[in-house]
PDB file of N, CA and C in Angstrom:
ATOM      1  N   UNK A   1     -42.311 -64.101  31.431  1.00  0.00           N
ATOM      2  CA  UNK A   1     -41.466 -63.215  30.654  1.00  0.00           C
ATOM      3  C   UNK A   1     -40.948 -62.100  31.563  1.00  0.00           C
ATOM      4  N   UNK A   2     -39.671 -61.679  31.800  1.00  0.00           N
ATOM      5  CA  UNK A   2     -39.379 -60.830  32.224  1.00  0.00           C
ATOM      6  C   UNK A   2     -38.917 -59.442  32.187  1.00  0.00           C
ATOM      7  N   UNK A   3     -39.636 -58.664  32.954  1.00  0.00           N
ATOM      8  CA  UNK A   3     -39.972 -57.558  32.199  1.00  0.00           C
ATOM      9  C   UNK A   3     -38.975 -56.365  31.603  1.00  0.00           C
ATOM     10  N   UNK A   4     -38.725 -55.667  30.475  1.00  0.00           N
ATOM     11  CA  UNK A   4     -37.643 -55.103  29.978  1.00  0.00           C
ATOM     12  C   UNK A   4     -37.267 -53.859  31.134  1.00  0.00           C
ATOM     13  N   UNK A   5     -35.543 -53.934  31.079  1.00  0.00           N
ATOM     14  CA  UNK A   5     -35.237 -52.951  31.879  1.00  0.00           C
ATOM     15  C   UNK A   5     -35.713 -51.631  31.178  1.00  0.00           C
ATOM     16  N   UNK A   6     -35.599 -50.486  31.680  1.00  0.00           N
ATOM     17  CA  UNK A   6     -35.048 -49.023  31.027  1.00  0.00           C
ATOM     18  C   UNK A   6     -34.011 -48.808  30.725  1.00  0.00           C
ATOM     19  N   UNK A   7     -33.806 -48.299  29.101  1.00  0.00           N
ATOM     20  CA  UNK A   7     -32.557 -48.058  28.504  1.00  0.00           C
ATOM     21  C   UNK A   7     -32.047 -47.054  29.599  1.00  0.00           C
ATOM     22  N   UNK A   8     -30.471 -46.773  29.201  1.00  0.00           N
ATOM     23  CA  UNK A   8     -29.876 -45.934  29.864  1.00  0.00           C
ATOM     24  C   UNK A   8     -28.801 -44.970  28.851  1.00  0.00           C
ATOM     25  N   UNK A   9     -28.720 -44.008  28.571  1.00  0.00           N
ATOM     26  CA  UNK A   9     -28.429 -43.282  27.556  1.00  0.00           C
ATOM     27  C   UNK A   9     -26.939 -42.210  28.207  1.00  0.00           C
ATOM     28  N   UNK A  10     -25.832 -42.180  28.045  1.00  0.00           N
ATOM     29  CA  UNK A  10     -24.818 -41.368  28.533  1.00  0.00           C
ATOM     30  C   UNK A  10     -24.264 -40.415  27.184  1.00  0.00           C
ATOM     31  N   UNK A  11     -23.611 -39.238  27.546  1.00  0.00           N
ATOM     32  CA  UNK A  11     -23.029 -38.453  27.135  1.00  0.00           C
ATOM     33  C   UNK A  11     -22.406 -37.320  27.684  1.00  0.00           C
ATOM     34  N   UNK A  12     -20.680 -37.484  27.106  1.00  0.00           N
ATOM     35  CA  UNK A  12     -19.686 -36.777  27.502  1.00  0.00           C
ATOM     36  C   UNK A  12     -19.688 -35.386  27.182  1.00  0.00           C
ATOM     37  N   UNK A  13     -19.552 -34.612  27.741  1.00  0.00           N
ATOM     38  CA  UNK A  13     -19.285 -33.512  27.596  1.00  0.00           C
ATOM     39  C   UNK A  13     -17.790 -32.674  27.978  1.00  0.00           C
ATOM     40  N   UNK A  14     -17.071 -32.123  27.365  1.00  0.00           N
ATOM     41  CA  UNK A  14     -15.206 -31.739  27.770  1.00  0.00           C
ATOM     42  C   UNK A  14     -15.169 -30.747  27.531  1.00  0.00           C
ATOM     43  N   UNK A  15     -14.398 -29.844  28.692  1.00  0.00           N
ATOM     44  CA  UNK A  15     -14.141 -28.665  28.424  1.00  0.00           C
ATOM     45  C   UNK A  15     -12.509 -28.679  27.767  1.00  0.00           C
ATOM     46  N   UNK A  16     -12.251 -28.327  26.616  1.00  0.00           N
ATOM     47  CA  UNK A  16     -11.321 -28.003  26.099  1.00  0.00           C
ATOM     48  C   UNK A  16     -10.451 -26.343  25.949  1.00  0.00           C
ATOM     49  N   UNK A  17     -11.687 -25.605  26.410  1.00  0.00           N
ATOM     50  CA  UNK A  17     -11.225 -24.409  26.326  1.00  0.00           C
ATOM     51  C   UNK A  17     -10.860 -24.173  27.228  1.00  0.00           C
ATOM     52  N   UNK A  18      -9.525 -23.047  27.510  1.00  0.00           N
ATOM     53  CA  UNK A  18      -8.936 -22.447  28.333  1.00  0.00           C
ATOM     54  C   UNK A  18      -9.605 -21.911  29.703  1.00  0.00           C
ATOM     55  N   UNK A  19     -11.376 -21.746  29.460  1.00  0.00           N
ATOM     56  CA  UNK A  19     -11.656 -20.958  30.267  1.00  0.00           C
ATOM     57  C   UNK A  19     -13.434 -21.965  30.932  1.00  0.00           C
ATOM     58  N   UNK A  20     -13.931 -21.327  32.147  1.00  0.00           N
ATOM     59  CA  UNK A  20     -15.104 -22.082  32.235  1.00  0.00           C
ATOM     60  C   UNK A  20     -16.034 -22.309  31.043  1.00  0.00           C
ATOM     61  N   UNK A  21     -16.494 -23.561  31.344  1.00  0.00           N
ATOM     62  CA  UNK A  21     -17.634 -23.625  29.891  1.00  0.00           C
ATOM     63  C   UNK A  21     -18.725 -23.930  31.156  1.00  0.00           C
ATOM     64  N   UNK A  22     -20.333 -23.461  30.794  1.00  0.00           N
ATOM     65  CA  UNK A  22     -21.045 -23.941  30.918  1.00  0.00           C
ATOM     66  C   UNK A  22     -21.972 -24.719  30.757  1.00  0.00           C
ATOM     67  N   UNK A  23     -22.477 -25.483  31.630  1.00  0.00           N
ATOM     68  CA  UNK A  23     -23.297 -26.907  30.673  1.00  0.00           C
ATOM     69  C   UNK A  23     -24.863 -26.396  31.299  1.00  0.00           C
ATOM     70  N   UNK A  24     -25.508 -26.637  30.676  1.00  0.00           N
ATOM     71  CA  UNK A  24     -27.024 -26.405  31.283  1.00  0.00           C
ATOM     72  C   UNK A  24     -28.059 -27.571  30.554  1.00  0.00           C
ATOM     73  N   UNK A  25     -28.617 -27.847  32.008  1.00  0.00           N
ATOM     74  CA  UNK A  25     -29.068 -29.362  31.253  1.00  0.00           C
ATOM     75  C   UNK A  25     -30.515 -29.006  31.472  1.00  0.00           C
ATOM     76  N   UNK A  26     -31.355 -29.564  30.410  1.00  0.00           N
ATOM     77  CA  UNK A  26     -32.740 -29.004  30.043  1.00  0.00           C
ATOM     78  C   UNK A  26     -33.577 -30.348  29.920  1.00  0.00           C
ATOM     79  N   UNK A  27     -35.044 -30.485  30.915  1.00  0.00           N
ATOM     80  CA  UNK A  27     -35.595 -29.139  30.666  1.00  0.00           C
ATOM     81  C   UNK A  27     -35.745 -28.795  32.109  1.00  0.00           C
ATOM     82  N   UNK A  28     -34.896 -29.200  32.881  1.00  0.00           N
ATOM     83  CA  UNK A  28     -34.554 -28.522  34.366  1.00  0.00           C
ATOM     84  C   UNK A  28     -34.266 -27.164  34.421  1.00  0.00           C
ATOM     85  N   UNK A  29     -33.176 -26.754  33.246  1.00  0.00           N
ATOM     86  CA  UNK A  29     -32.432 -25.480  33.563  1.00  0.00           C
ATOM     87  C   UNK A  29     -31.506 -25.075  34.639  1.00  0.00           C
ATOM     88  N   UNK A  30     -30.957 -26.750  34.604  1.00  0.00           N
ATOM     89  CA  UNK A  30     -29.962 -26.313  36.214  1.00  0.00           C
ATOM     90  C   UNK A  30     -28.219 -26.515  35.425  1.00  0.00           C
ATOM     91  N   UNK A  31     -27.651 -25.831  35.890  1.00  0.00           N
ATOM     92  CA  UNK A  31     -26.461 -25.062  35.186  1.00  0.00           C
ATOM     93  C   UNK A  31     -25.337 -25.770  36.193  1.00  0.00           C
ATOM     94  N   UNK A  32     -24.263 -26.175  35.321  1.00  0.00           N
ATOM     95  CA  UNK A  32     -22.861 -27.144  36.040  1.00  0.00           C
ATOM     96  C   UNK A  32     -21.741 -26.605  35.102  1.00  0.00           C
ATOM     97  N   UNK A  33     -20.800 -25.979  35.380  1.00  0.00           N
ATOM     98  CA  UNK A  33     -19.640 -25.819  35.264  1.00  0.00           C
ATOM     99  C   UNK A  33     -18.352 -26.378  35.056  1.00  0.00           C
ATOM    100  N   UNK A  34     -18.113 -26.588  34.058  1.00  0.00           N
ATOM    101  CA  UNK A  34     -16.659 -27.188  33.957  1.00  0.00           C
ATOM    102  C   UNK A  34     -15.654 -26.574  34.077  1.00  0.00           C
ATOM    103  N   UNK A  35     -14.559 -26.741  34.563  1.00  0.00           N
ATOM    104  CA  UNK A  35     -13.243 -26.032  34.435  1.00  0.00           C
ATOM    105  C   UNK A  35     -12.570 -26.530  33.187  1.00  0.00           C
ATOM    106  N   UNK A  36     -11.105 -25.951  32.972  1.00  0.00           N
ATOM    107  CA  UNK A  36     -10.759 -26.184  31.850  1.00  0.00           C
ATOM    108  C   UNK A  36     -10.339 -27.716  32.098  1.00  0.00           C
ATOM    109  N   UNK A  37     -10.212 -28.431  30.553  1.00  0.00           N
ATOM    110  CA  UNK A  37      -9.749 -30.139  30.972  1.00  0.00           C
ATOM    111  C   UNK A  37     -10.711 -31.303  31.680  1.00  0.00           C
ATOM    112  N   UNK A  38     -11.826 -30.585  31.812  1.00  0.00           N
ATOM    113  CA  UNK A  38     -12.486 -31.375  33.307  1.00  0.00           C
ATOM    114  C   UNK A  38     -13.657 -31.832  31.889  1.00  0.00           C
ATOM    115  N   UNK A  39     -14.084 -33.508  32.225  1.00  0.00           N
ATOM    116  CA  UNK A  39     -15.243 -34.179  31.719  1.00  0.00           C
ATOM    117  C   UNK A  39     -16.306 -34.407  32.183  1.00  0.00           C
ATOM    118  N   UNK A  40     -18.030 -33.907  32.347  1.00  0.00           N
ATOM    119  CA  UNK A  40     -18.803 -34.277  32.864  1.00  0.00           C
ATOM    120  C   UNK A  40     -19.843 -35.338  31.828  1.00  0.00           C
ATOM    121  N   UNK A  41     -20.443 -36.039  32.688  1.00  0.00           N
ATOM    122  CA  UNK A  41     -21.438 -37.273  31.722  1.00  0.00           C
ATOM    123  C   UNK A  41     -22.803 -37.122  32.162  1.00  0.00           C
ATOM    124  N   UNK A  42     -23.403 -36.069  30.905  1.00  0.00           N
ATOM    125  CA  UNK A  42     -25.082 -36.382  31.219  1.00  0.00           C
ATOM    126  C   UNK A  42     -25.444 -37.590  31.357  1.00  0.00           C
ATOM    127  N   UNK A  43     -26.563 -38.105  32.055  1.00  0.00           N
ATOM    128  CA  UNK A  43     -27.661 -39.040  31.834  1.00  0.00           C
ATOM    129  C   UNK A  43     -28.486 -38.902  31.892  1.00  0.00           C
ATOM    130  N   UNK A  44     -29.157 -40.081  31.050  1.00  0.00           N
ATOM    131  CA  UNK A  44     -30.865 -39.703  31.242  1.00  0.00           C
ATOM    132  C   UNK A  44     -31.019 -41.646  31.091  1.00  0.00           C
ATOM    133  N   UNK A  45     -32.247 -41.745  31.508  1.00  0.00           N
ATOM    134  CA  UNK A  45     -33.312 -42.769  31.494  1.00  0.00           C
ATOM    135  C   UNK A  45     -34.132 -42.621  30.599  1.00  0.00           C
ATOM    136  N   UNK A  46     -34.938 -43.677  30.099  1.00  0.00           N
ATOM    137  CA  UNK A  46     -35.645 -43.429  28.911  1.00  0.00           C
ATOM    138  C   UNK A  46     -36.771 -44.684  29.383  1.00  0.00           C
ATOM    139  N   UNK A  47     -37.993 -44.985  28.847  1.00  0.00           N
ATOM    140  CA  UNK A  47     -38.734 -45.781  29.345  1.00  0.00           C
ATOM    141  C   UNK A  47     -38.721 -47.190  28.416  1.00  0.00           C
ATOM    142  N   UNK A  48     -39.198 -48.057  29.417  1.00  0.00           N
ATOM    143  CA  UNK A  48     -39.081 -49.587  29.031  1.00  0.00           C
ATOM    144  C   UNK A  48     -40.529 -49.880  28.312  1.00  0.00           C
ATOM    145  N   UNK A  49     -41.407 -49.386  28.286  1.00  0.00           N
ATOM    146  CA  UNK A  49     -42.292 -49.701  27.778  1.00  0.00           C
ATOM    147  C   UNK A  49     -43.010 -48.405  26.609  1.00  0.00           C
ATOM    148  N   UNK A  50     -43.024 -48.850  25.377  1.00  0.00           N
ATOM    149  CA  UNK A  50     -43.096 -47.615  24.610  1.00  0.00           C
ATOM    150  C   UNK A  50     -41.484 -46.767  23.815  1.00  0.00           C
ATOM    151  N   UNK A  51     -41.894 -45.966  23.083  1.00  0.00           N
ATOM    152  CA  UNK A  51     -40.543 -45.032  22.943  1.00  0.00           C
ATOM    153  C   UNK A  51     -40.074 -44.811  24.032  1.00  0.00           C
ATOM    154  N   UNK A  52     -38.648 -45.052  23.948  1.00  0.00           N
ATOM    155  CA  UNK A  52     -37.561 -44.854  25.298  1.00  0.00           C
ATOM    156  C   UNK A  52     -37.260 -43.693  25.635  1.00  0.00           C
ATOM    157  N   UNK A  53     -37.178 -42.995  24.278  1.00  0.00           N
ATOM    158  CA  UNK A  53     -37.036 -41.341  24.495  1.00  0.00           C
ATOM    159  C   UNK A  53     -38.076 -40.544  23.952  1.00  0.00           C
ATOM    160  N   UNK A  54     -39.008 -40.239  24.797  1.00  0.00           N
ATOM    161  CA  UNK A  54     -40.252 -39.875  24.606  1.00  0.00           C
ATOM    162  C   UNK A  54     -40.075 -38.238  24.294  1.00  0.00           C
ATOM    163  N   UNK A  55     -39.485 -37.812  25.032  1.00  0.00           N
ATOM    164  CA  UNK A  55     -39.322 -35.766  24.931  1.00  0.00           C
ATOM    165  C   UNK A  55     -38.713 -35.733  23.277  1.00  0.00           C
ATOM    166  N   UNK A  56     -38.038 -36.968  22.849  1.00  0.00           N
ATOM    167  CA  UNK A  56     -37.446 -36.846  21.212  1.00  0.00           C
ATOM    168  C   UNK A  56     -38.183 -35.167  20.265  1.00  0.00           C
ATOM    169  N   UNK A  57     -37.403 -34.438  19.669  1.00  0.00           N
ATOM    170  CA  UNK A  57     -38.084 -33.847  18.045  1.00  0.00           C
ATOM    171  C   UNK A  57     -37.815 -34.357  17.241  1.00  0.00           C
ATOM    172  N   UNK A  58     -36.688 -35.116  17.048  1.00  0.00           N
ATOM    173  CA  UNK A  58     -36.473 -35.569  15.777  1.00  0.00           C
ATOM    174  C   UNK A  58     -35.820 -37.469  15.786  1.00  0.00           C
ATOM    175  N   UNK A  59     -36.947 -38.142  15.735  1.00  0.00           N
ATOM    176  CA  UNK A  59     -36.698 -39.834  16.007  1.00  0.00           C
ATOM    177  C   UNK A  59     -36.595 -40.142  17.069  1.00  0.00           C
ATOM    178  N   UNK A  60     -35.735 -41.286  17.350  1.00  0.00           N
ATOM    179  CA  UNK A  60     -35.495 -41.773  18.697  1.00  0.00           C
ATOM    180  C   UNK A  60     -33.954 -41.415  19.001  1.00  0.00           C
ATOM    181  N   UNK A  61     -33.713 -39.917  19.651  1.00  0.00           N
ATOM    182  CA  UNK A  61     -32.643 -39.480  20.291  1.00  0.00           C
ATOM    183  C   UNK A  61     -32.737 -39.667  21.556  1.00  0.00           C
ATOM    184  N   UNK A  62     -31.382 -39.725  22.572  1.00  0.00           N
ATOM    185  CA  UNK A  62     -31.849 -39.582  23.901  1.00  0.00           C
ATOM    186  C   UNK A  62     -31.765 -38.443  24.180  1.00  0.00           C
ATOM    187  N   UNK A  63     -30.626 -37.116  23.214  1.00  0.00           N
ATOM    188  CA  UNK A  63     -30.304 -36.501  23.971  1.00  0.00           C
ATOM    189  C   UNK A  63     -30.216 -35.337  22.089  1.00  0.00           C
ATOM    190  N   UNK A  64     -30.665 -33.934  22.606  1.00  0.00           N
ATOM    191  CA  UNK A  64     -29.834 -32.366  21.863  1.00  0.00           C
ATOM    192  C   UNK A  64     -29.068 -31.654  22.010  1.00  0.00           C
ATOM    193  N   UNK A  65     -28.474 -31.380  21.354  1.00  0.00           N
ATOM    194  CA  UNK A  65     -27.198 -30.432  22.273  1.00  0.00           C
ATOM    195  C   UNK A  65     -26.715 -28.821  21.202  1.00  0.00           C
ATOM    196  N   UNK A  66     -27.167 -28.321  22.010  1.00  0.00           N
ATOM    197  CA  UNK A  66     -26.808 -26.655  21.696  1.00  0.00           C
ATOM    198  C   UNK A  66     -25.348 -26.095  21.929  1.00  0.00           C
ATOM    199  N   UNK A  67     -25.424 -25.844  21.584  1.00  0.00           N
ATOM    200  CA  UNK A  67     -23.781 -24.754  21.518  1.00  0.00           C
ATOM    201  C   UNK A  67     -23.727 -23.455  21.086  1.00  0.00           C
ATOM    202  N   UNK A  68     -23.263 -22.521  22.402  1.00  0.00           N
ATOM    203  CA  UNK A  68     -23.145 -21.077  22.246  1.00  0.00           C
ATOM    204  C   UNK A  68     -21.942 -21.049  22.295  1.00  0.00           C
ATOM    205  N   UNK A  69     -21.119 -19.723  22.412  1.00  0.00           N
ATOM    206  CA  UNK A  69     -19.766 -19.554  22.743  1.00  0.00           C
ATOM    207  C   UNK A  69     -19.687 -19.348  24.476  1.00  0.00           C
ATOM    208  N   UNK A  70     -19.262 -20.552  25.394  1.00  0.00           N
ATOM    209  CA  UNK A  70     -18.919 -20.414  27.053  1.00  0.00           C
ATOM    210  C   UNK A  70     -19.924 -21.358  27.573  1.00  0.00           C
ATOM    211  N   UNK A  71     -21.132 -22.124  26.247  1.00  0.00           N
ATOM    212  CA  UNK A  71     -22.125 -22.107  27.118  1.00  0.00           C
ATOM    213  C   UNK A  71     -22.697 -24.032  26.002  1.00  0.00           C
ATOM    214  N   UNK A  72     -22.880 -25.007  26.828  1.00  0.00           N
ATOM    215  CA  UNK A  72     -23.624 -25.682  26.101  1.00  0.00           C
ATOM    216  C   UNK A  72     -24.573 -26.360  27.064  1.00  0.00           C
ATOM    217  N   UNK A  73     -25.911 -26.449  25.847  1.00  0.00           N
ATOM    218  CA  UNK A  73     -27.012 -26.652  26.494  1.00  0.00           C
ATOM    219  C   UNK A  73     -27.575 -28.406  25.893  1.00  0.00           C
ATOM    220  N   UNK A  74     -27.914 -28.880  26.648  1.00  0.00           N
ATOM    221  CA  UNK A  74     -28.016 -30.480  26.677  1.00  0.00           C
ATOM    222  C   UNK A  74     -29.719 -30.729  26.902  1.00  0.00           C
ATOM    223  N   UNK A  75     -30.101 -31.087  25.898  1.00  0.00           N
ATOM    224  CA  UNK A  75     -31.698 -31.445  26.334  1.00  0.00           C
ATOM    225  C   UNK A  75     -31.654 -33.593  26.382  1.00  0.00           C
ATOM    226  N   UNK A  76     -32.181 -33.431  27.679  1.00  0.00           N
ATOM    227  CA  UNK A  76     -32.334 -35.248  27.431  1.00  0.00           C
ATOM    228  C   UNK A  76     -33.547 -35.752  27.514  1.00  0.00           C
ATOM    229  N   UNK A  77     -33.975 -36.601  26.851  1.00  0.00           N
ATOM    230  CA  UNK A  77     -35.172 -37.092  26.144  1.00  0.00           C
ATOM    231  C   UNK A  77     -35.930 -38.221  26.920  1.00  0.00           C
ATOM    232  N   UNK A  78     -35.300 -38.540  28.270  1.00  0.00           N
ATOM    233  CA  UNK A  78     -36.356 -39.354  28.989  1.00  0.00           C
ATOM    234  C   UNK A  78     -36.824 -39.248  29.873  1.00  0.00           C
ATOM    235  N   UNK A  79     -37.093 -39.894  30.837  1.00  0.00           N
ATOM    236  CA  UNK A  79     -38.053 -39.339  31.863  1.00  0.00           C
ATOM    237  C   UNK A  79     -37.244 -38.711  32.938  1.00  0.00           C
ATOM    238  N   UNK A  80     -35.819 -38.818  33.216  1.00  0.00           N
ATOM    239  CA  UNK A  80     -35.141 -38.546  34.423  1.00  0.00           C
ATOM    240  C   UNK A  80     -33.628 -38.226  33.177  1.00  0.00           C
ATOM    241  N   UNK A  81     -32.880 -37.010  34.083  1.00  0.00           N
ATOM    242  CA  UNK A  81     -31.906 -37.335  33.687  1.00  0.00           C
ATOM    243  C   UNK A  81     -30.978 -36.244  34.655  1.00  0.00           C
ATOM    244  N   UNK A  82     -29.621 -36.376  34.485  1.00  0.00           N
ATOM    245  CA  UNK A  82     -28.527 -35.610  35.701  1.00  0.00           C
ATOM    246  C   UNK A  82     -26.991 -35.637  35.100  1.00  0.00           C
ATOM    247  N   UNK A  83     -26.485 -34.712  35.562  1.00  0.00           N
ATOM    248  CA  UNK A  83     -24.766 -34.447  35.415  1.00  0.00           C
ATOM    249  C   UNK A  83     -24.298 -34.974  36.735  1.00  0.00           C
ATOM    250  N   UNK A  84     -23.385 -35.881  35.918  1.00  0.00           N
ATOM    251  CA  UNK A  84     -21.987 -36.853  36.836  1.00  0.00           C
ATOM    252  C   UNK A  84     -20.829 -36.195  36.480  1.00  0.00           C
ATOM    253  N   UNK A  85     -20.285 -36.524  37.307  1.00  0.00           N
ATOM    254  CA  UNK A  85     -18.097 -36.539  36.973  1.00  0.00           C
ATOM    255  C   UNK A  85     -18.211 -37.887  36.463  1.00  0.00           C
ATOM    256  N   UNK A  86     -16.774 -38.311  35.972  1.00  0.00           N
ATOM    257  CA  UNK A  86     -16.616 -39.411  35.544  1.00  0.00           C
ATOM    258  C   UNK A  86     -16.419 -40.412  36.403  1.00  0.00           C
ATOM    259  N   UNK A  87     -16.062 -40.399  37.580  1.00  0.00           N
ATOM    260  CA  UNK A  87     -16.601 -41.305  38.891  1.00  0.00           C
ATOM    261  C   UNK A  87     -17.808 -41.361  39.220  1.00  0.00           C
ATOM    262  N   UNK A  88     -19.116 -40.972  38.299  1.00  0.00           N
ATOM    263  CA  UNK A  88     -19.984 -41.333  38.549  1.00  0.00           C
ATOM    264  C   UNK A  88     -20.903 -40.763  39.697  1.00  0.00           C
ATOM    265  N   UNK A  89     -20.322 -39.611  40.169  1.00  0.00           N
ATOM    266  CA  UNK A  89     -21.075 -38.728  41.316  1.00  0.00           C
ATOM    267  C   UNK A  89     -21.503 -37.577  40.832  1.00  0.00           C
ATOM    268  N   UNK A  90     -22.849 -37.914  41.036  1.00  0.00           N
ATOM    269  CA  UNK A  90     -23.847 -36.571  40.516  1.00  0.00           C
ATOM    270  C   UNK A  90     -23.138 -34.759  40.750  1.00  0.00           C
ATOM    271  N   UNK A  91     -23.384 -34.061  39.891  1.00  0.00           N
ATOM    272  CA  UNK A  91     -22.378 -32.895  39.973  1.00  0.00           C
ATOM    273  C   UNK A  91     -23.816 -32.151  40.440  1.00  0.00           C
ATOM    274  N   UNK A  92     -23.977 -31.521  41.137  1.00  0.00           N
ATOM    275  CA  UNK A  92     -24.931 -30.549  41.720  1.00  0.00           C
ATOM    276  C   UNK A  92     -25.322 -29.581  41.112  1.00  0.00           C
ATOM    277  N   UNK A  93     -26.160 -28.921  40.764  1.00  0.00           N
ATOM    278  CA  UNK A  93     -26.708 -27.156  40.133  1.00  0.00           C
ATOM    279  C   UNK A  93     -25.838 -26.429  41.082  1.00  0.00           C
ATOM    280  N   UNK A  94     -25.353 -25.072  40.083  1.00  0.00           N
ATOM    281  CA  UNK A  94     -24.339 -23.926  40.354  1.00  0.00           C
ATOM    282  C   UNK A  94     -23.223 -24.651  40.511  1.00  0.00           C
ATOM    283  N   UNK A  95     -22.940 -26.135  40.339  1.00  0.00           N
ATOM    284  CA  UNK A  95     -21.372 -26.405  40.473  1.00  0.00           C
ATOM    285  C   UNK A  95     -20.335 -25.599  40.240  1.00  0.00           C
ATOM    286  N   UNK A  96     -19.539 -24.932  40.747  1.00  0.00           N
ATOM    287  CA  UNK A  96     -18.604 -24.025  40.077  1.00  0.00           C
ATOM    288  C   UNK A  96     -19.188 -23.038  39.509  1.00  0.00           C
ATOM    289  N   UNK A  97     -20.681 -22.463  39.662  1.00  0.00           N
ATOM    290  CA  UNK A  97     -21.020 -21.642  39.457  1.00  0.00           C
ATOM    291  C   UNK A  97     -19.908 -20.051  39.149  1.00  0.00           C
ATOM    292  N   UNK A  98     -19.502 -19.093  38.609  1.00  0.00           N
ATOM    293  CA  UNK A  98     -18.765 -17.797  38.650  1.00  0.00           C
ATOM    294  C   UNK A  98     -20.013 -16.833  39.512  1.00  0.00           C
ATOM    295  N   UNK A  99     -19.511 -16.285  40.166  1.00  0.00           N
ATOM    296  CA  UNK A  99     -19.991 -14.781  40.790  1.00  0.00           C
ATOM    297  C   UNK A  99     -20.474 -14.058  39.422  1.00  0.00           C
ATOM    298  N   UNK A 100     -21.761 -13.442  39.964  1.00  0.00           N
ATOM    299  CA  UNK A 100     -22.038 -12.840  38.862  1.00  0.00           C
ATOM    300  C   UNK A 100     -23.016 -13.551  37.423  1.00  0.00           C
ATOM    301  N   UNK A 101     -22.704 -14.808  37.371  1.00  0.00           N
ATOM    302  CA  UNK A 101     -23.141 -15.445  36.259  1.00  0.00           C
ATOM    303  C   UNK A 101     -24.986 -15.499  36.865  1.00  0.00           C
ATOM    304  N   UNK A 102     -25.782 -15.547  35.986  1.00  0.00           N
ATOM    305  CA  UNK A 102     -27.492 -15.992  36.592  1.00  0.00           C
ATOM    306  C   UNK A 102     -27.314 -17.208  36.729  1.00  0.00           C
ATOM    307  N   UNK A 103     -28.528 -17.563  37.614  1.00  0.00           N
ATOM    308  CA  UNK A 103     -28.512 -18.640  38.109  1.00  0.00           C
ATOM    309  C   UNK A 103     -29.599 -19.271  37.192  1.00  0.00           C
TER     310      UNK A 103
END
């Protein structure tokens, strides 16, 4: 029998507003920046054996998502997870960080 992969769980995130939005992905706490127009895609991994999304509060989610005004916060529910561009290249902590903003 061969053995089950690990799910793989994505979600878009778009800045529509005029101005930077921030994304902060949890439970890292590492902070990526969008400009206006610009799409980034959380991921996370989830496990093959057992609940896939183990960090879950409420069922089997992969992922929570908060919303302040400038600011949204993304919790993902498996064992690994990271911000891409839509080509698929990991977006780094302080991406586009602003002067001034905490780190």
């Amino acid at each position: 029998m061969a053995a089950e992969e690990a799910p793989v769980a994505r979600l878009r995130v778009h800045n529509s507003g005029g101005e930077l939005l921030e994304l902060v992905l949890e439970p890292y706490g590492s902070d990526h920046w969008l400009a206006p127009g610009e799409t980034f895609v959380v991921w996370t991994i989830g496990s093959a054996d057992g609940p896939p999304w183990s960090g879950t509060t409420y069922g089997n989610e992969p992922f929570e998502v908060d919303h302040r005004p400038g600011s949204v916060t993304v919790h993902f529910n498996g064992h690994h997870g990271y911000v891409a561009d839509l080509g698929g290249h990991e977006v780094e902590c302080g991406h586009r960080r602003p002067d001034g903003a905490s780190a």
